[in-house]
N, C-alpha and C. Protein backbone atom coordinates (compact mmCIF):
# COMPACT_ATOMS: atom_id res chain seq x y z
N UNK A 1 14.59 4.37 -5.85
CA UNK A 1 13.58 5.18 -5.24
C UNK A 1 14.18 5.89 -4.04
N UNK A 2 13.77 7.18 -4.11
CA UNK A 2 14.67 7.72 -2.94
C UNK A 2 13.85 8.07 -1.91
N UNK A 3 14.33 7.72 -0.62
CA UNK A 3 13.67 7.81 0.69
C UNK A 3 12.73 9.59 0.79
N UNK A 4 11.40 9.13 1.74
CA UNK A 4 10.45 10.10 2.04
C UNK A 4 10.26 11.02 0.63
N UNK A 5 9.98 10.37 -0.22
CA UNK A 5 9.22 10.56 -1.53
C UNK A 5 7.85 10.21 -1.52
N UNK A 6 6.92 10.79 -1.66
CA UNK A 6 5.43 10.26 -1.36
C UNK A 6 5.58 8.83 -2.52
N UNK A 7 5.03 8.20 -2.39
CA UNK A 7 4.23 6.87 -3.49
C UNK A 7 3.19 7.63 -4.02
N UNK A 8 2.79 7.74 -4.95
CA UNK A 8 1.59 8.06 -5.89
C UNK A 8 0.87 6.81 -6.06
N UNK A 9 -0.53 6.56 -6.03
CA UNK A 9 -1.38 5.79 -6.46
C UNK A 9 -2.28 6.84 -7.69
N UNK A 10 -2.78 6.64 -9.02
CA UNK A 10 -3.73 6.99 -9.58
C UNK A 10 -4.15 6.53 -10.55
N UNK A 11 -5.60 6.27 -10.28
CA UNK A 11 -6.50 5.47 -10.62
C UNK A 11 -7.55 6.20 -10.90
N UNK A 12 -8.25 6.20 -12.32
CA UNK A 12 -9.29 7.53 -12.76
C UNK A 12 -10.41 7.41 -11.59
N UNK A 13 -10.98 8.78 -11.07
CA UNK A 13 -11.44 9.36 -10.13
C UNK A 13 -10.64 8.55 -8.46
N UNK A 14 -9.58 8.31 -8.57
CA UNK A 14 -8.74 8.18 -7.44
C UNK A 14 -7.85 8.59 -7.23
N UNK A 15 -7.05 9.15 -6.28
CA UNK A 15 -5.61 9.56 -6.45
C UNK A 15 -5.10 9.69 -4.81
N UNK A 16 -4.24 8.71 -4.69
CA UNK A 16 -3.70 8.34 -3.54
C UNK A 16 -2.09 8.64 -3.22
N UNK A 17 -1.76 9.65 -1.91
CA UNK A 17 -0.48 9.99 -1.98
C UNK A 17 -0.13 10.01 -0.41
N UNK A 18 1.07 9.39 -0.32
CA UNK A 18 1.65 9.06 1.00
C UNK A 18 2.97 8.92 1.03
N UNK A 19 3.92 8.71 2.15
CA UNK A 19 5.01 8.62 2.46
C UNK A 19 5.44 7.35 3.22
N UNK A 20 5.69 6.17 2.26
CA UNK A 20 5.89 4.88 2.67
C UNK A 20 7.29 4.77 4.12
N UNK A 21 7.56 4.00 4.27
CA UNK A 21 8.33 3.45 5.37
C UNK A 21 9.45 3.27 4.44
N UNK A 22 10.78 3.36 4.95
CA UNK A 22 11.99 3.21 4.08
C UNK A 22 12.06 1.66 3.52
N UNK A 23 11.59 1.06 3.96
CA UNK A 23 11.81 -0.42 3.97
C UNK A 23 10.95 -0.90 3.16
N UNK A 24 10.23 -0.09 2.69
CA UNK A 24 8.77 -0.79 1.61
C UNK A 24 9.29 -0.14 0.09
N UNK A 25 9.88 0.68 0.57
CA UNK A 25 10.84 1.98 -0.83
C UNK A 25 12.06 0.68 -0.97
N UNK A 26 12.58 0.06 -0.30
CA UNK A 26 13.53 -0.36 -0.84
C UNK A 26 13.07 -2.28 -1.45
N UNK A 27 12.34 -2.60 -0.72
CA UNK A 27 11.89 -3.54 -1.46
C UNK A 27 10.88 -3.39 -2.69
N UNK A 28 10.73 -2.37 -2.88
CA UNK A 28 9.92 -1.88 -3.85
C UNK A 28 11.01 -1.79 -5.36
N UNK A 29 12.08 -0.97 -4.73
CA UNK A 29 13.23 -1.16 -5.64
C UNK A 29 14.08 -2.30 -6.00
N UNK A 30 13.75 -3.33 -5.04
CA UNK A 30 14.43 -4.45 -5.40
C UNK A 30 13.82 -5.44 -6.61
N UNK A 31 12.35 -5.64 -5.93
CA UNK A 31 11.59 -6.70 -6.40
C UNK A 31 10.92 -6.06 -7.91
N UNK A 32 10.97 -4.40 -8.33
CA UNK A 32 10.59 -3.95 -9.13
C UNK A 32 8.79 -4.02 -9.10
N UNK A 33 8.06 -4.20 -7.92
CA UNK A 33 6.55 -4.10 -8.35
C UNK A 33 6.39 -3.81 -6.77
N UNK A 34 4.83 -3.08 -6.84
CA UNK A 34 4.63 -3.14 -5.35
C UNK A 34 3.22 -4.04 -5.45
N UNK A 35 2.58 -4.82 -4.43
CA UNK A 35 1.71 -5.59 -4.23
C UNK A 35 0.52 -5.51 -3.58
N UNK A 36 -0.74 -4.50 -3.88
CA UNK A 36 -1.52 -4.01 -3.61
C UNK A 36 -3.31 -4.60 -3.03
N UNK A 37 -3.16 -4.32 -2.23
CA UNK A 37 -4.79 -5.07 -1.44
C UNK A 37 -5.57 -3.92 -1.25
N UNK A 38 -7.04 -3.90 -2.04
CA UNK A 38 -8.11 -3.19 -2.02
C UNK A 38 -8.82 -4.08 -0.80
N UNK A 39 -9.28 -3.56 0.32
CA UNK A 39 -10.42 -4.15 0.74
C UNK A 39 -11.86 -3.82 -0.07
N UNK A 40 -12.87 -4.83 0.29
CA UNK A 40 -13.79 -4.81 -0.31
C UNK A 40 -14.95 -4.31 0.85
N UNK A 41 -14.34 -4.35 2.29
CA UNK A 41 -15.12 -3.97 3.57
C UNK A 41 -14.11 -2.97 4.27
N UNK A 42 -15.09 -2.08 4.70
CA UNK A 42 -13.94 -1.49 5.62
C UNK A 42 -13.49 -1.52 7.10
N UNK A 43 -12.76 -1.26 7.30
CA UNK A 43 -11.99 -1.47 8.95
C UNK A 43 -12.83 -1.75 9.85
N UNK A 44 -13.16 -2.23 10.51
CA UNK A 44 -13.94 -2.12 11.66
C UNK A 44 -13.48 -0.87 12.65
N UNK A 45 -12.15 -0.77 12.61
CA UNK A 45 -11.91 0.42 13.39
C UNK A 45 -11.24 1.08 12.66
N UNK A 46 -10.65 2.99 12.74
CA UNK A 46 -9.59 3.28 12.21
C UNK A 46 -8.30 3.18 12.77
N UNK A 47 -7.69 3.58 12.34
CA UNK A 47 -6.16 3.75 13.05
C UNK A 47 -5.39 5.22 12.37
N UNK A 48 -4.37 5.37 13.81
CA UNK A 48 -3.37 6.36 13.18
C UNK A 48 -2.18 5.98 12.53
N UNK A 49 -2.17 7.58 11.24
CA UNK A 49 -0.79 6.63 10.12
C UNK A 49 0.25 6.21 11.12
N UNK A 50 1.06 5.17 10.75
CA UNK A 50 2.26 4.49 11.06
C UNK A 50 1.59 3.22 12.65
N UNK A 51 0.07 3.50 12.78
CA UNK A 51 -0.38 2.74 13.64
C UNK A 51 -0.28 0.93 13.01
N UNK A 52 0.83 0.19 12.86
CA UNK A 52 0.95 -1.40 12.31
C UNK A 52 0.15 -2.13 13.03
N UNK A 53 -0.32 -1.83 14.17
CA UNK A 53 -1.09 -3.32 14.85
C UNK A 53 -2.14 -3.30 14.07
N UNK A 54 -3.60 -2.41 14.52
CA UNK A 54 -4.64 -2.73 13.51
C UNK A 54 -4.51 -2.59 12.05
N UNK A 55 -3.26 -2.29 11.32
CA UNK A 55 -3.61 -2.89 9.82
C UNK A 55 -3.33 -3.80 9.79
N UNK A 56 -1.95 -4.77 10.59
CA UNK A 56 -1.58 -5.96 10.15
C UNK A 56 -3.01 -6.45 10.86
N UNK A 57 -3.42 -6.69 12.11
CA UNK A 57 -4.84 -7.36 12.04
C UNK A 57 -6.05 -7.40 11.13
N UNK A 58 -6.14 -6.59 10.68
CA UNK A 58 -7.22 -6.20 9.82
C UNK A 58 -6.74 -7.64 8.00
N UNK A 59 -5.24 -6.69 7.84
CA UNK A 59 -4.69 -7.51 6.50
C UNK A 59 -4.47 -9.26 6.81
N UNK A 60 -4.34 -9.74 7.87
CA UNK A 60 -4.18 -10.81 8.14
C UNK A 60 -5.79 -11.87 8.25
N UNK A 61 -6.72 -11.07 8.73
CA UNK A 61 -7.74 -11.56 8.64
C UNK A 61 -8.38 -12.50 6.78
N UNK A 62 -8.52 -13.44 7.21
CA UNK A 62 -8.95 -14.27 5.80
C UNK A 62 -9.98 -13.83 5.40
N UNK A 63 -11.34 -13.14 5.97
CA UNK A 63 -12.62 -12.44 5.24
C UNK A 63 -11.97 -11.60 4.45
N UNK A 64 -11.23 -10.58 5.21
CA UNK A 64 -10.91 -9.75 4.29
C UNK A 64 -10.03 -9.61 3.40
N UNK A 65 -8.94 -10.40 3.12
CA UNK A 65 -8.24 -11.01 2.21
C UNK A 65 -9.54 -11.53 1.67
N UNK A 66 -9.85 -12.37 1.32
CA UNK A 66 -10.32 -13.09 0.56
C UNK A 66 -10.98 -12.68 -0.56
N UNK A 67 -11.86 -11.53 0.73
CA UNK A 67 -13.01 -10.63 -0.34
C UNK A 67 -12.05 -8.89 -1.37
N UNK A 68 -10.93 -9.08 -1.22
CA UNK A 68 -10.18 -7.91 -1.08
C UNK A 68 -9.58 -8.10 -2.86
N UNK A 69 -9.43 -6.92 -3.65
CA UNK A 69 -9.26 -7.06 -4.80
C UNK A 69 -7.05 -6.76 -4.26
N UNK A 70 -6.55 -7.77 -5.33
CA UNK A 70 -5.27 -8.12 -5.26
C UNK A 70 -4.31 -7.57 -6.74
N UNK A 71 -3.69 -6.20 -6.36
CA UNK A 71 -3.13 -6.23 -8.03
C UNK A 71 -1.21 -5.95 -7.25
N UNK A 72 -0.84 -6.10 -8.78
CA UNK A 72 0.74 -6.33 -8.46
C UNK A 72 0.99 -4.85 -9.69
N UNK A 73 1.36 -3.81 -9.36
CA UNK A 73 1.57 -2.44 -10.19
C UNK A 73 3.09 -2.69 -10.18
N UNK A 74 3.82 -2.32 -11.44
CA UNK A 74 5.12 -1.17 -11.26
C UNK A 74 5.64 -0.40 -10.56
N UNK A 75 7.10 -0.74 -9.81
CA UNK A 75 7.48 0.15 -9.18
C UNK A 75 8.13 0.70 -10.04
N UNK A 76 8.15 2.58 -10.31
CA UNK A 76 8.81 3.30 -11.29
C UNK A 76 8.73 4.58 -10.05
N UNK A 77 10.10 4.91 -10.94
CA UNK A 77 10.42 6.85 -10.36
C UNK A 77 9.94 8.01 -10.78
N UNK A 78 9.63 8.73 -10.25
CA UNK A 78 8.99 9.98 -10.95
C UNK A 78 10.31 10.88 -11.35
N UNK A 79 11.46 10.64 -10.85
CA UNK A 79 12.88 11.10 -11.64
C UNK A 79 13.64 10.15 -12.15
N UNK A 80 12.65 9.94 -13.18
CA UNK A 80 13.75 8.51 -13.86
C UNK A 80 14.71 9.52 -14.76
């Protein structure tokens, strides 16, 4: 996977596109899957992209884990 490549998410009537952190691209390429958490509630607050404190608070919280749908997708290239 090559660095500052958006990630594609799509999911019928969803479609999610961003520019991961180099370090999530490369464990992505290692481990071959990426590991995905839907919350089922949303944030109490927002945050700005690349803002890590309130998501890791938010993802660390056990309500919302708990209640949060958990899938494990394919990591694949769009220039394979």
């Amino acid at each position: 996977m090559a660095g500052h490549d958006p990630a594609l998410l799509t999911v019928q009537h969803l479609k999610a596109q961003f520019v991961p952190p180099e370090s999530r691209l490369e464990a992505v390429g290692e481990l071959g899957y990426a590991y995905l958490i839907f919350a089922a509630r949303p944030w109490p607050q927002g945050a700005e992209p690349g803002d890590a404190g309130p998501l890791a608070a938010f993802t660390s919280d056990e309500d919302a884990t708990a209640s949060a749908a958990h899938v494990v997708l394919p990591g694949r290239s769009l220039r394979s």
